[in-house]
PDB file of N, CA and C in Angstrom:
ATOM      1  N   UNK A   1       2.564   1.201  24.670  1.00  0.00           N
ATOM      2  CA  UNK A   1       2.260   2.042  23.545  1.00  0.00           C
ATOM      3  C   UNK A   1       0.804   1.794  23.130  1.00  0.00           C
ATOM      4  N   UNK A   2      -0.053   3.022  22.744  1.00  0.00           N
ATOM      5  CA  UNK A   2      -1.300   2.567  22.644  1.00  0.00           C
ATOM      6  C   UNK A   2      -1.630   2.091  21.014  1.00  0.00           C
ATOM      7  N   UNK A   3      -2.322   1.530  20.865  1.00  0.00           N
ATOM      8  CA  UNK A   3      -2.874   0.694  19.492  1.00  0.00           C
ATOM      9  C   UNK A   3      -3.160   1.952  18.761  1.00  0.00           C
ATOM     10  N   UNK A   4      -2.909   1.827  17.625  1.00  0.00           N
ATOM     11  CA  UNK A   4      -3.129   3.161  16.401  1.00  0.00           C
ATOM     12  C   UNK A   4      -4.587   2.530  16.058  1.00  0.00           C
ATOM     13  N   UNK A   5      -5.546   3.308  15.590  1.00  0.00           N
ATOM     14  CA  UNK A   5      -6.790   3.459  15.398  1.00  0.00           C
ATOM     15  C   UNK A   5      -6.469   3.650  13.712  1.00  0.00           C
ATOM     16  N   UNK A   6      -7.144   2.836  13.082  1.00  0.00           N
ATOM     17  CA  UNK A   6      -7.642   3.543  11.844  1.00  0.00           C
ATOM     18  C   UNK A   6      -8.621   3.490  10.950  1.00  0.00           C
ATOM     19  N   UNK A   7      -8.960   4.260  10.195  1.00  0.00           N
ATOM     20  CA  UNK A   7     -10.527   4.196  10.529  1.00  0.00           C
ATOM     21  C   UNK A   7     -10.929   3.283   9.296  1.00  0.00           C
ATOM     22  N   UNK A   8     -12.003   2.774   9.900  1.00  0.00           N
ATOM     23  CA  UNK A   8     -12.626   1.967   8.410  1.00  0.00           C
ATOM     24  C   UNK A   8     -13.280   2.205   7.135  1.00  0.00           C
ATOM     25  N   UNK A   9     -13.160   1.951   6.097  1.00  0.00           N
ATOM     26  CA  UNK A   9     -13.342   2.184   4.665  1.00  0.00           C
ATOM     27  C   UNK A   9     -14.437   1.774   4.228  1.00  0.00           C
ATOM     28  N   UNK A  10     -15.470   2.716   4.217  1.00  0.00           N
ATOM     29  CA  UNK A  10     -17.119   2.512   3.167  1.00  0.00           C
ATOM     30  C   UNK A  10     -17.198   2.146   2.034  1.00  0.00           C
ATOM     31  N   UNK A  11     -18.146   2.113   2.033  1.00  0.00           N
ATOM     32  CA  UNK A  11     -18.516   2.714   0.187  1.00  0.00           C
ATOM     33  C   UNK A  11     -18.766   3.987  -0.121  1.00  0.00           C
ATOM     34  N   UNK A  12     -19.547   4.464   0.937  1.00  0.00           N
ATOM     35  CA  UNK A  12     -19.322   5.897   1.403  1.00  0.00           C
ATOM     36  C   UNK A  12     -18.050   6.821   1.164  1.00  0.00           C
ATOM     37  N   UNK A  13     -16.950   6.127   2.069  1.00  0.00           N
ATOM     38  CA  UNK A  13     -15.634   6.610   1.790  1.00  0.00           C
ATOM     39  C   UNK A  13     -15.224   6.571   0.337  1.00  0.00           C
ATOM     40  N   UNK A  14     -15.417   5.271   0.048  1.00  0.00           N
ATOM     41  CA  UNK A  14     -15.096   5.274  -1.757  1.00  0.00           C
ATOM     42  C   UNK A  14     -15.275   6.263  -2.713  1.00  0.00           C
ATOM     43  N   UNK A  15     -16.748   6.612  -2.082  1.00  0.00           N
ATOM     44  CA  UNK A  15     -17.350   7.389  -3.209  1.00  0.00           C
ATOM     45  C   UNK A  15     -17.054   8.753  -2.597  1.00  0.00           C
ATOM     46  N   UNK A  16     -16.532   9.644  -1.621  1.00  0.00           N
ATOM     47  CA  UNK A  16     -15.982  10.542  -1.367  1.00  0.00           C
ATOM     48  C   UNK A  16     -14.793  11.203  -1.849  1.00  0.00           C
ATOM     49  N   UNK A  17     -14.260   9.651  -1.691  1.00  0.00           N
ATOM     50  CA  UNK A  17     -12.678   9.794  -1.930  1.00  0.00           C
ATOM     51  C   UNK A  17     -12.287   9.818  -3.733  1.00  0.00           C
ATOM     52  N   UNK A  18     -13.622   9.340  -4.720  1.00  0.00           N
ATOM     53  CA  UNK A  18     -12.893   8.910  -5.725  1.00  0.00           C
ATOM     54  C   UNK A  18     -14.063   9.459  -7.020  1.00  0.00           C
ATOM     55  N   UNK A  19     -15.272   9.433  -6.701  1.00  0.00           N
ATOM     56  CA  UNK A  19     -16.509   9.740  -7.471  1.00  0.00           C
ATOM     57  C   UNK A  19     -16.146  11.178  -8.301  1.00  0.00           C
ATOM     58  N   UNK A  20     -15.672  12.206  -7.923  1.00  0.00           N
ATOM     59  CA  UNK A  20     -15.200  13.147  -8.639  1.00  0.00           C
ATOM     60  C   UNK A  20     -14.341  13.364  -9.396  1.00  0.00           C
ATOM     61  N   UNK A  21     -13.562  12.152  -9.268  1.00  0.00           N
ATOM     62  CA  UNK A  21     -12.140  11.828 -10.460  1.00  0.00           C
ATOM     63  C   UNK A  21     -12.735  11.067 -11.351  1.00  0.00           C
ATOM     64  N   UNK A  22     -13.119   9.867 -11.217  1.00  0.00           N
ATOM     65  CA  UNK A  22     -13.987   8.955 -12.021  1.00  0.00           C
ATOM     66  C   UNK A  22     -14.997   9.260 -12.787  1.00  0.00           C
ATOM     67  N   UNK A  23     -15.658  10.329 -12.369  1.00  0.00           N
ATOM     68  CA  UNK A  23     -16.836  11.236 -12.993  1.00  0.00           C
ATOM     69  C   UNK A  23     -16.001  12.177 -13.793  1.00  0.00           C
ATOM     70  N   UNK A  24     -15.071  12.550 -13.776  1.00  0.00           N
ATOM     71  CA  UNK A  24     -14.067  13.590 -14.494  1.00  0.00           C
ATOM     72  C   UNK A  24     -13.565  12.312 -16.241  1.00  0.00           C
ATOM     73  N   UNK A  25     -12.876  11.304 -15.418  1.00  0.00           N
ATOM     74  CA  UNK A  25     -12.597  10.457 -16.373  1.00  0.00           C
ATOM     75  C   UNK A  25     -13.727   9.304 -17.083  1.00  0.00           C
ATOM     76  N   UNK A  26     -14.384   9.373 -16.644  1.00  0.00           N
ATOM     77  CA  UNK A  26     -15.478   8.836 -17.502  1.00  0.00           C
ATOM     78  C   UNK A  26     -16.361   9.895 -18.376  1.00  0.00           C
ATOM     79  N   UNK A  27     -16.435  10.920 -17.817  1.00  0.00           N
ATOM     80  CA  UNK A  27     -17.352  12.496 -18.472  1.00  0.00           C
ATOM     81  C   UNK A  27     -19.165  11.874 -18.144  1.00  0.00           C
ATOM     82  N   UNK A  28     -19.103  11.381 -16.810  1.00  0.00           N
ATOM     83  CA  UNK A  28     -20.306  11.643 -16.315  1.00  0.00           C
ATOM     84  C   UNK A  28     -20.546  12.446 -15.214  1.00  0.00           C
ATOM     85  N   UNK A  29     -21.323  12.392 -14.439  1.00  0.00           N
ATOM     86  CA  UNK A  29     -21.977  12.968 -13.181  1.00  0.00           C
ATOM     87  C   UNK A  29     -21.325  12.369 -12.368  1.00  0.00           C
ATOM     88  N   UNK A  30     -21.234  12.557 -10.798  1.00  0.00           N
ATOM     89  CA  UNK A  30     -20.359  12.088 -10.084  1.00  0.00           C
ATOM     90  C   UNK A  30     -21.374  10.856  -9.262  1.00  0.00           C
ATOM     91  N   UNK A  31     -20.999   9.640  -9.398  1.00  0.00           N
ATOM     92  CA  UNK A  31     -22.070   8.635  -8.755  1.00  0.00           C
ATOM     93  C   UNK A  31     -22.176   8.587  -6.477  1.00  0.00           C
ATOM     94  N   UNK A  32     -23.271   8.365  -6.906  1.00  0.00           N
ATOM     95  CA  UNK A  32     -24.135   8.473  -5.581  1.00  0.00           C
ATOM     96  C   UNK A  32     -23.933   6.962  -4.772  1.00  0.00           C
ATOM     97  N   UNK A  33     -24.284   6.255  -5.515  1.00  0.00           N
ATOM     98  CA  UNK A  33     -23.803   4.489  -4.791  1.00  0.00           C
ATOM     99  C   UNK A  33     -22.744   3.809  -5.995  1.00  0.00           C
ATOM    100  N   UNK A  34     -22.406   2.581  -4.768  1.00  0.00           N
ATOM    101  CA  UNK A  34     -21.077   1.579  -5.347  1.00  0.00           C
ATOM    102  C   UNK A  34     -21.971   1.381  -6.583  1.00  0.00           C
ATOM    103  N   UNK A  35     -23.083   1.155  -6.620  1.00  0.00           N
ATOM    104  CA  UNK A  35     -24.005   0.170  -7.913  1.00  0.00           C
ATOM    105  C   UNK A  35     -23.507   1.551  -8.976  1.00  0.00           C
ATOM    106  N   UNK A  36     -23.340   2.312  -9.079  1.00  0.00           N
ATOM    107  CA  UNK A  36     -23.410   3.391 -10.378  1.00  0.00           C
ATOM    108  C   UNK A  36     -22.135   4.129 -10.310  1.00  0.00           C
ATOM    109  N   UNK A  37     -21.109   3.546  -9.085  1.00  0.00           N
ATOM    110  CA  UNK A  37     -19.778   3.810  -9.700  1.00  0.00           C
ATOM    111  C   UNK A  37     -19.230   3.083 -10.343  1.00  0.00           C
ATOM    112  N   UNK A  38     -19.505   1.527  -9.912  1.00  0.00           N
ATOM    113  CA  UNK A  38     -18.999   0.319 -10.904  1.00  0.00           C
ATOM    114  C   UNK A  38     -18.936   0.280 -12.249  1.00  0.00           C
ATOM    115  N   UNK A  39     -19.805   0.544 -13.069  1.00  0.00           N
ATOM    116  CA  UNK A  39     -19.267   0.756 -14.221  1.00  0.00           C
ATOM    117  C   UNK A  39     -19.136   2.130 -14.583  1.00  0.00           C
ATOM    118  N   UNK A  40     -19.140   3.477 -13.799  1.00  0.00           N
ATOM    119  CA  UNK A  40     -18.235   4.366 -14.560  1.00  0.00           C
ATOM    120  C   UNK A  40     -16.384   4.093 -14.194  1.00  0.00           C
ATOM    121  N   UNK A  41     -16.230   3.360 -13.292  1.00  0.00           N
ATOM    122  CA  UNK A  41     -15.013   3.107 -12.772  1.00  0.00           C
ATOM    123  C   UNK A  41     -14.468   2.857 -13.796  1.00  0.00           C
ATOM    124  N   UNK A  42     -15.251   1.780 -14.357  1.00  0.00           N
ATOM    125  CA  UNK A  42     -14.999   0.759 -15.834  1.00  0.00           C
ATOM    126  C   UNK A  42     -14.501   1.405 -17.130  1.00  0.00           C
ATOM    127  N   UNK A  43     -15.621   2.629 -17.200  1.00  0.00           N
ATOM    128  CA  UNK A  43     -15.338   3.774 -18.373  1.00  0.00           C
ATOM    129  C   UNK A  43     -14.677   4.243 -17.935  1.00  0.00           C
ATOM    130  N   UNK A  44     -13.886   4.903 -16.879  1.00  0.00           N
ATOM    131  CA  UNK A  44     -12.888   5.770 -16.675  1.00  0.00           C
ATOM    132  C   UNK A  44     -11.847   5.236 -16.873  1.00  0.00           C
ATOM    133  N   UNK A  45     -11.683   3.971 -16.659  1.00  0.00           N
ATOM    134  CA  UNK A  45     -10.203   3.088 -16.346  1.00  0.00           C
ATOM    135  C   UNK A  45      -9.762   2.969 -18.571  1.00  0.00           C
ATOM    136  N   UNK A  46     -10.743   2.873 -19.041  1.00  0.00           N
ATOM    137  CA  UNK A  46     -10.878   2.525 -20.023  1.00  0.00           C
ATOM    138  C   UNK A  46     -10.183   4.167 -20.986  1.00  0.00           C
ATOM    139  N   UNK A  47     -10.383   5.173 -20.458  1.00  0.00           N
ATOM    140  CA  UNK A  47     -10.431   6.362 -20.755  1.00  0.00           C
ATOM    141  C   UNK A  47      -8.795   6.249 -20.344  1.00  0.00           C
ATOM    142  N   UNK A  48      -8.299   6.092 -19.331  1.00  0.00           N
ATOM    143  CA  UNK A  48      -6.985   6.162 -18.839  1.00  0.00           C
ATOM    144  C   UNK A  48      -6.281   5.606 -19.555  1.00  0.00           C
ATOM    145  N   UNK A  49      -6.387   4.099 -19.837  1.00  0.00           N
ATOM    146  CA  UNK A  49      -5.556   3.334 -20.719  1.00  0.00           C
ATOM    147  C   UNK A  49      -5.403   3.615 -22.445  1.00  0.00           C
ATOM    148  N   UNK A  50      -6.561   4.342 -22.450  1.00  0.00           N
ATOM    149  CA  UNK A  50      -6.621   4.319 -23.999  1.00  0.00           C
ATOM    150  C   UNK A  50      -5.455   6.346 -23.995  1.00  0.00           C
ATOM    151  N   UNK A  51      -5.585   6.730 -23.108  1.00  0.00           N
ATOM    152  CA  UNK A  51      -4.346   7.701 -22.782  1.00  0.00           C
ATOM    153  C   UNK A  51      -3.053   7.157 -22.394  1.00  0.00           C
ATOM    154  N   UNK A  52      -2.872   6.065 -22.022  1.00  0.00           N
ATOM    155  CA  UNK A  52      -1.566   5.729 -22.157  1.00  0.00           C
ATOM    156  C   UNK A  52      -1.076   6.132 -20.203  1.00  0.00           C
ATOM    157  N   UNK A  53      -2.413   5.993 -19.679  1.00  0.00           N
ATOM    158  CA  UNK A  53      -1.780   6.504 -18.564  1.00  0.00           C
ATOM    159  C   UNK A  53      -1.121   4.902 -17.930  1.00  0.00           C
ATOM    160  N   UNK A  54       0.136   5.795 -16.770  1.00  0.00           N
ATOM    161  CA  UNK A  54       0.967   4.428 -16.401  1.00  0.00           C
ATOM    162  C   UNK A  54       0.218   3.633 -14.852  1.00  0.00           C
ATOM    163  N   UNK A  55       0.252   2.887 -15.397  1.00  0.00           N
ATOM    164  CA  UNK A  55      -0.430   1.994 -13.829  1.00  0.00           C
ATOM    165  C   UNK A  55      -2.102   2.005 -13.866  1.00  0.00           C
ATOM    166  N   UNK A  56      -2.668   2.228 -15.123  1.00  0.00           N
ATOM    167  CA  UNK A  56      -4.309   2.361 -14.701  1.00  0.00           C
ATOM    168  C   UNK A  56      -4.778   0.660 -15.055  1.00  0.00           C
ATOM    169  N   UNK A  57      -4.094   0.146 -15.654  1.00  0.00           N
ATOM    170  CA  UNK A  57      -4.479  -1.369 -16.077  1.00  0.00           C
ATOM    171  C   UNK A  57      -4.944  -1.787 -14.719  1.00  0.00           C
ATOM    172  N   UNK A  58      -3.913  -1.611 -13.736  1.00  0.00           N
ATOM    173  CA  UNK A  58      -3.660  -2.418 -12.532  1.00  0.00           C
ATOM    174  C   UNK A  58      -5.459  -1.620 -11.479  1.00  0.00           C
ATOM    175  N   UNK A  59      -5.819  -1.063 -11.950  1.00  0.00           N
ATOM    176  CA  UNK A  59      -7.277  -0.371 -11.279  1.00  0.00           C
ATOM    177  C   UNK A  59      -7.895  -0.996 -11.535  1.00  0.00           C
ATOM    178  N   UNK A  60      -8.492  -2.108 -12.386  1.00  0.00           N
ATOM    179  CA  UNK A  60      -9.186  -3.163 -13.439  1.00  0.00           C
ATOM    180  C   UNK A  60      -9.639  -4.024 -12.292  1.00  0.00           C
ATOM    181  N   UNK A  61      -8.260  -4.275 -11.016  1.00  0.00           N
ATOM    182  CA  UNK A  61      -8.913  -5.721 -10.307  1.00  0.00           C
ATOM    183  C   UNK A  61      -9.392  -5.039  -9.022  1.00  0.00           C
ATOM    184  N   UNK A  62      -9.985  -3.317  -9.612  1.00  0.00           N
ATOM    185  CA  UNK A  62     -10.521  -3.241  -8.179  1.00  0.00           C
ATOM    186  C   UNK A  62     -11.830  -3.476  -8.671  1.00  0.00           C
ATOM    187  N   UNK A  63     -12.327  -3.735  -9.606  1.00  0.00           N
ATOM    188  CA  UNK A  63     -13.670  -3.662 -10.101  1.00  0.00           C
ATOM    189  C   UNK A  63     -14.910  -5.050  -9.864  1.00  0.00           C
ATOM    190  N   UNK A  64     -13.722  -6.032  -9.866  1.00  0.00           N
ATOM    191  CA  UNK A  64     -15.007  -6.815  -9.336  1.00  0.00           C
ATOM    192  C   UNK A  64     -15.105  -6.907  -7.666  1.00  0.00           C
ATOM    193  N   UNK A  65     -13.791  -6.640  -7.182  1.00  0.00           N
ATOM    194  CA  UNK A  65     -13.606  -6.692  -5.882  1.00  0.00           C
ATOM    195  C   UNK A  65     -15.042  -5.833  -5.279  1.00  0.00           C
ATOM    196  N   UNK A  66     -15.385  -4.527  -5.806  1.00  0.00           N
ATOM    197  CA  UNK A  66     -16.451  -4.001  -5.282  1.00  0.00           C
ATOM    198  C   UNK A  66     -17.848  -4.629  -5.988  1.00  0.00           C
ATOM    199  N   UNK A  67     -18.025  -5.099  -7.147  1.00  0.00           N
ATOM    200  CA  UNK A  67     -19.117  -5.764  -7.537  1.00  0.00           C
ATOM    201  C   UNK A  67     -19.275  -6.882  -6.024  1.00  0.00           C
ATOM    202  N   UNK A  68     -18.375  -7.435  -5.787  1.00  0.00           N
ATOM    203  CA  UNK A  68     -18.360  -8.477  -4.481  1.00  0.00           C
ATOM    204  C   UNK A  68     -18.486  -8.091  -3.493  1.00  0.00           C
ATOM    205  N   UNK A  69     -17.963  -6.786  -3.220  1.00  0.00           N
ATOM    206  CA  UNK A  69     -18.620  -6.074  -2.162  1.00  0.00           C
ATOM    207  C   UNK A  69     -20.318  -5.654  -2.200  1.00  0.00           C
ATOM    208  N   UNK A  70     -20.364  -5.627  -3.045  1.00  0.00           N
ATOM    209  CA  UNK A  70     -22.388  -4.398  -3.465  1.00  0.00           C
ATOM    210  C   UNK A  70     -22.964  -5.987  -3.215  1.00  0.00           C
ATOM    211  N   UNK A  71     -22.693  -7.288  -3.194  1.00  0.00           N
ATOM    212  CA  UNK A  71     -23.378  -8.529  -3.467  1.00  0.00           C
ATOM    213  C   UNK A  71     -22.890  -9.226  -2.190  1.00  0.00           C
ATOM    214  N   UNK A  72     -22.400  -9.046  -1.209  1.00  0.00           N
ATOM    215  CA  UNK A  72     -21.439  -9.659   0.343  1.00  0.00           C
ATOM    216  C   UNK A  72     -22.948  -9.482   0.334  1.00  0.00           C
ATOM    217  N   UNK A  73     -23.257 -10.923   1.565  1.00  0.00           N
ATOM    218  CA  UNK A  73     -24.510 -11.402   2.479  1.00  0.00           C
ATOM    219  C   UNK A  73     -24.375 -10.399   3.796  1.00  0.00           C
ATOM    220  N   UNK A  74     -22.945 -10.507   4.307  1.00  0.00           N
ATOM    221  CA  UNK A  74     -22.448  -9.885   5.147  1.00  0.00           C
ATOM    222  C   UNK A  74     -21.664  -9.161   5.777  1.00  0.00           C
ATOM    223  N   UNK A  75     -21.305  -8.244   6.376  1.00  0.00           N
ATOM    224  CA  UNK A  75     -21.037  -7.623   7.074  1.00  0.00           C
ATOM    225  C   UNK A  75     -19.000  -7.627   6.651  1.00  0.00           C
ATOM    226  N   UNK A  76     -18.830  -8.526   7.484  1.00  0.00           N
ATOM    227  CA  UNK A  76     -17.497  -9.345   7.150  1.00  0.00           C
ATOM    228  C   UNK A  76     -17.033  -9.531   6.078  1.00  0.00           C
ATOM    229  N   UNK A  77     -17.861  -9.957   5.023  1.00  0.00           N
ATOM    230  CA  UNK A  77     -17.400 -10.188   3.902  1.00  0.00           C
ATOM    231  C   UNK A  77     -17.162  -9.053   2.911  1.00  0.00           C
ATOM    232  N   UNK A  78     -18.204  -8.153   3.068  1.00  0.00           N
ATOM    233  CA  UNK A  78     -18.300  -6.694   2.348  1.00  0.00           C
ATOM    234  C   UNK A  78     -17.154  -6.276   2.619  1.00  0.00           C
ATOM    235  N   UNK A  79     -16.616  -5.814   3.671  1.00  0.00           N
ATOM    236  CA  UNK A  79     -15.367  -5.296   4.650  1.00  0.00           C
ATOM    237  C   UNK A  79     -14.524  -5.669   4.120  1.00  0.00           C
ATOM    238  N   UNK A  80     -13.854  -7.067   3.653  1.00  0.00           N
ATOM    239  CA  UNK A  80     -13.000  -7.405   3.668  1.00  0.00           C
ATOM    240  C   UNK A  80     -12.440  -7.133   2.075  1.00  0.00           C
ATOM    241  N   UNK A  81     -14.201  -7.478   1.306  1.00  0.00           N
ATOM    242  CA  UNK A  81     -14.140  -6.584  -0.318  1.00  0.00           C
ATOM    243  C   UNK A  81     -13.461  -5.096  -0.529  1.00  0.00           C
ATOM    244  N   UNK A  82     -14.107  -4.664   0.282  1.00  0.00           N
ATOM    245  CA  UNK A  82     -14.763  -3.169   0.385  1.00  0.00           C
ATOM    246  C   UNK A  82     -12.466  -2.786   0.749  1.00  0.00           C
ATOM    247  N   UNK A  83     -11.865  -3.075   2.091  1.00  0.00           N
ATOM    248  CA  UNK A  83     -10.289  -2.616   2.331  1.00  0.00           C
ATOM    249  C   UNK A  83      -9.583  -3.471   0.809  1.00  0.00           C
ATOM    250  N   UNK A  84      -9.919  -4.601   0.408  1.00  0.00           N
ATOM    251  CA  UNK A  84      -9.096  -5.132  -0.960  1.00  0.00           C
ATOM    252  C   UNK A  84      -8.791  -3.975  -1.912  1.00  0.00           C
ATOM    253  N   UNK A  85     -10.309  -3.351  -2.381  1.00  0.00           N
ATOM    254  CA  UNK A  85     -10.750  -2.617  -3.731  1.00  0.00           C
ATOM    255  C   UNK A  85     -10.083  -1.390  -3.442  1.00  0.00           C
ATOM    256  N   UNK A  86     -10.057  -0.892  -1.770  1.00  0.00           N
ATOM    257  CA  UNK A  86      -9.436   0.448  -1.621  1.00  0.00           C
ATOM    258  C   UNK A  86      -7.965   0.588  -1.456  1.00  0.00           C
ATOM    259  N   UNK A  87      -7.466  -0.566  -1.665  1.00  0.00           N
ATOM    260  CA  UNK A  87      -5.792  -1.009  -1.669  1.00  0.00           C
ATOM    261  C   UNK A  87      -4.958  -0.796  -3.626  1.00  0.00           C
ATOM    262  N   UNK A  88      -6.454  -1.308  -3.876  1.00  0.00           N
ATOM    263  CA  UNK A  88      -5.956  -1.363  -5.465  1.00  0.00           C
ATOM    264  C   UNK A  88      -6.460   0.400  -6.151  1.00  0.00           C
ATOM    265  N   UNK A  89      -6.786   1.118  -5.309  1.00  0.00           N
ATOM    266  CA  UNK A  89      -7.810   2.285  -5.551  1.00  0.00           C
ATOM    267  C   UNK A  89      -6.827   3.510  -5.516  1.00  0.00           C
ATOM    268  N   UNK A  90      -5.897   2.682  -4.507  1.00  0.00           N
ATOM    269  CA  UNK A  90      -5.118   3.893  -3.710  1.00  0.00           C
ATOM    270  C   UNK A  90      -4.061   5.156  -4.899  1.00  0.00           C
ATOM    271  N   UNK A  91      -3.962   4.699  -6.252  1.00  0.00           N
ATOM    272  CA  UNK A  91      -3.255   5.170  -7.176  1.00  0.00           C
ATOM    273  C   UNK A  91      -4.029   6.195  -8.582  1.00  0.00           C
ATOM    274  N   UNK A  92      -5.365   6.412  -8.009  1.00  0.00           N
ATOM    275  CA  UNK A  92      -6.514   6.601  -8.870  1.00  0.00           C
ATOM    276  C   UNK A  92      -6.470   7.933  -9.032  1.00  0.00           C
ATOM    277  N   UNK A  93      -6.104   8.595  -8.011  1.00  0.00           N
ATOM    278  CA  UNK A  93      -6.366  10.090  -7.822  1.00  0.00           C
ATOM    279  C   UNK A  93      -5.073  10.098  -8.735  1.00  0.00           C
ATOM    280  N   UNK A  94      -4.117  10.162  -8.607  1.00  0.00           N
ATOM    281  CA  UNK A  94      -2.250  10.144  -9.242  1.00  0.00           C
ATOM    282  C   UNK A  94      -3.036  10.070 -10.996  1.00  0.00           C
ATOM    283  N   UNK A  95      -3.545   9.064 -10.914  1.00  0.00           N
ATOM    284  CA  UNK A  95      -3.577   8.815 -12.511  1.00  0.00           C
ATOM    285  C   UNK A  95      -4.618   9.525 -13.428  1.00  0.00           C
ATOM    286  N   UNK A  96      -5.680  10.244 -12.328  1.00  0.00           N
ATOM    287  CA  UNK A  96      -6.656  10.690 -12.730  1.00  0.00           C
ATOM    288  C   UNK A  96      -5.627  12.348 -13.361  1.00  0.00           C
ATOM    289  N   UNK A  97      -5.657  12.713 -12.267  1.00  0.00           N
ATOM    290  CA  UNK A  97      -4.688  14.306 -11.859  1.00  0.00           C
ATOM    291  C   UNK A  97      -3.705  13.995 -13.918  1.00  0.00           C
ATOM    292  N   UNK A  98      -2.680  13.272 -13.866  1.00  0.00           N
ATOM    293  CA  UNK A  98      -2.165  13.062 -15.137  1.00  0.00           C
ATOM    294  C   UNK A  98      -2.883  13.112 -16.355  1.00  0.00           C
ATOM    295  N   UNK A  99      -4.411  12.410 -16.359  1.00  0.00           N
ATOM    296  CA  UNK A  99      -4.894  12.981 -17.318  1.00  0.00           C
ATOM    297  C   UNK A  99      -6.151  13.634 -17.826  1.00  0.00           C
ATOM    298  N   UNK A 100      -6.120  14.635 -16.648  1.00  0.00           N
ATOM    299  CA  UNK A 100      -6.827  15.910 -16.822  1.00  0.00           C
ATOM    300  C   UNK A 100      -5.282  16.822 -17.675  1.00  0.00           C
ATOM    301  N   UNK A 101      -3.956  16.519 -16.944  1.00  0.00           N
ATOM    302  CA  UNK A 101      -3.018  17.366 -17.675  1.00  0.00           C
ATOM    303  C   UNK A 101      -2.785  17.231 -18.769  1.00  0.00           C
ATOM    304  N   UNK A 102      -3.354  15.911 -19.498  1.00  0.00           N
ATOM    305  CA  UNK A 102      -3.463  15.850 -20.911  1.00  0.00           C
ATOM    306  C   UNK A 102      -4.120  15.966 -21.402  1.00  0.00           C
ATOM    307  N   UNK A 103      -5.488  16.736 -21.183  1.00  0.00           N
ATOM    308  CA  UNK A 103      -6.394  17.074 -21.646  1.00  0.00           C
ATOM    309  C   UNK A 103      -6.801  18.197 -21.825  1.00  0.00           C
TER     310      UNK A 103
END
């Protein structure tokens, strides 16, 4: 059976996958690098909880995980930041989507 491929996770990807929700829930512009999503992540998560949304607390420990990523020496280490933060990330869109409907 051949090995499943899957593909690896940027910051790039991050900010593809998530900069337009986060920019929605924070009420900024949609950020360009990890350095200027990090703290709208912060304001958005902050925006969620103070809505009462369910499960956004738990988005909190993706935040330094990528500060540790933007600051990795290397390669390896970024990577290993970089799949953590997108594990804890994976529920963002769900919670975002909920409160645009309350808004």
């Amino acid at each position: 059976m051949p090995a499943i491929k899957t593909q690896k996770v940027t910051a790039e990807t991050i900010l593809t996958r998530y900069a337009n929700d986060v920019a929605f829930a924070s009420s900024n512009t949609p950020a360009t690098t990890l350095a200027e999503f990090i703290p709208q992540l912060d304001a958005a998560i902050d925006e969620l909880q103070s809505a009462g949304i369910t499960g956004s607390f738990a988005l909190n420990t993706a935040i330094p995980l990528l500060t540790e990523a933007l600051a990795a020496e290397d390669d390896e280490s970024r990577q290993s930041f970089i799949d953590a933060a997108t594990r804890r990330l994976k529920n963002l869109g769900d919670a975002v989507d909920e409160f645009r409907d309350m808004v």
